[in-house]
Protein backbone atom coordinates (compact mmCIF):
# COMPACT_ATOMS: atom_id res chain seq x y z
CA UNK A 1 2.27 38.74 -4.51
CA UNK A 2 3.36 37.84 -0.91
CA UNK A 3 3.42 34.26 0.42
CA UNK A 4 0.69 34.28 2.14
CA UNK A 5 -1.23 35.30 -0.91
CA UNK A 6 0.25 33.17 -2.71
CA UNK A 7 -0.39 30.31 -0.47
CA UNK A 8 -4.50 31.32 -0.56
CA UNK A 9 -4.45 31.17 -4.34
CA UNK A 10 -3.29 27.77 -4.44
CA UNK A 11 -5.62 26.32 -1.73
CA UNK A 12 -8.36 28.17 -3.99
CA UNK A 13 -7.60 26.54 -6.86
CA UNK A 14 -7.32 23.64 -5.51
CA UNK A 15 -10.70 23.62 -3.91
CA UNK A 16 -11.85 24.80 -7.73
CA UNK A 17 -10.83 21.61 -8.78
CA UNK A 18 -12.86 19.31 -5.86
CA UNK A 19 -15.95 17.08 -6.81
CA UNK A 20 -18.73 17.72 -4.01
CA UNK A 21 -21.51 16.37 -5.05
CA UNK A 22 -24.45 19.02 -4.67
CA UNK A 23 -27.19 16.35 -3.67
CA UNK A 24 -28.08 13.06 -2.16
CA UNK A 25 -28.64 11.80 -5.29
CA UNK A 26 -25.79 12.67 -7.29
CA UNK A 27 -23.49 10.76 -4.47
CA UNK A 28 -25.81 7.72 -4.89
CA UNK A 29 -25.04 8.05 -8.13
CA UNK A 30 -20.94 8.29 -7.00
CA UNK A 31 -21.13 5.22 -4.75
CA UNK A 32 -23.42 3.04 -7.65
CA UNK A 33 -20.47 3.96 -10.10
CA UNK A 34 -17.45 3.31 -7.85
CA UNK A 35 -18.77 0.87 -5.09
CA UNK A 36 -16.50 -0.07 -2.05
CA UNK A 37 -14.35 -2.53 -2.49
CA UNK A 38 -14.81 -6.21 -0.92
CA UNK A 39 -13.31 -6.66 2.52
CA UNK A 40 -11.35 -9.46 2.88
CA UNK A 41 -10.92 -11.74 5.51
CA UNK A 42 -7.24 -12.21 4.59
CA UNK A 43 -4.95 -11.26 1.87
CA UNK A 44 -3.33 -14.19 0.18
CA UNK A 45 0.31 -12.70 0.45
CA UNK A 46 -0.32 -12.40 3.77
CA UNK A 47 -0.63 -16.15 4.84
CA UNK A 48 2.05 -17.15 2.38
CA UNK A 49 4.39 -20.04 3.69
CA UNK A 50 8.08 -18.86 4.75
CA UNK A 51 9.09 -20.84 1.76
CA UNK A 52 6.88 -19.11 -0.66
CA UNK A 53 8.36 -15.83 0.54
CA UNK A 54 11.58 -16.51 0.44
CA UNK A 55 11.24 -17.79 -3.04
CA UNK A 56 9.62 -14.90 -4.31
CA UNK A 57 12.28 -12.90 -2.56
CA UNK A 58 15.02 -14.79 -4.51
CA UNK A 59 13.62 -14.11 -7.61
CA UNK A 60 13.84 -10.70 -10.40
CA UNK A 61 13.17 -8.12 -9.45
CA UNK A 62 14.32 -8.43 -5.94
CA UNK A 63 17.10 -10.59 -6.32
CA UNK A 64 20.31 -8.86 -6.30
CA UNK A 65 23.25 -10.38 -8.18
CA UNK A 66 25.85 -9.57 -5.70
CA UNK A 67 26.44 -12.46 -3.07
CA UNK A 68 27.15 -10.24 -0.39
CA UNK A 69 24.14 -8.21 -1.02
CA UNK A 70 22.10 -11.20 -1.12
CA UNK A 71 23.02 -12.69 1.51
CA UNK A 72 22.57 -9.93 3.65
CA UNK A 73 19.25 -9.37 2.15
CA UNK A 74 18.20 -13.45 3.13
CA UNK A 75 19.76 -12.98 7.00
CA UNK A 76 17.30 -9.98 7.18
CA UNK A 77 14.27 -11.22 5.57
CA UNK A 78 14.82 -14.63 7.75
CA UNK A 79 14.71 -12.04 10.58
CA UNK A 80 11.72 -10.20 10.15
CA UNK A 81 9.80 -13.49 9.25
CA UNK A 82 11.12 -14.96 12.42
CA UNK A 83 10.14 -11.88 14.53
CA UNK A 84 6.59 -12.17 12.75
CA UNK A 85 6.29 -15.92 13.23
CA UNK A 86 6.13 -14.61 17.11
CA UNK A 87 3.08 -13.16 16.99
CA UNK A 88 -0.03 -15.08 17.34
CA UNK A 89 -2.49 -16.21 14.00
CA UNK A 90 -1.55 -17.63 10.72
CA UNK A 91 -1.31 -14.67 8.37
């Protein structure tokens, strides 16, 4: 079998494998079982205090026991929340 070949038989069989529904009402029936999710006006993580991020930061299993690892780890994460506290908003 060359590549090429090769490569077509895959892509088949991978199509073989592909839900489609065949009519309007079987994907009614798709988005009635799995509905969209809820869009959010913010994530909670995302509008986190620098102090709750930090602590979670510090804490298994991020937290490295090493001291020299950790503290470059802290000089970095004070860094990126510094360069994000630039930006405008609250998240």
């Amino acid at each position: 079998m060359t590549e090429a070949a090769g490569t077509s038989a895959r892509v088949k069989r991978r199509s073989e494998h592909s839900y489609r529904p065949t009519s309007v009402h079987a994907a009614e029936e798709l988005k009635h079982r799995f509905p969209p999710r809820v869009v959010l006006v913010r994530w909670p993580a995302t509008a986190a205090s620098r102090a709750t991020v930090l602590r979670r930061l510090a804490m298994p299993p991020l937290a490295c026991e090493d001291a020299h690892t950790r503290q470059v780890q802290d000089l970095g994460v004070r860094a990126v929340l510094d360069w994000l506290a630039e930006f405008p908003g609250d998240s």
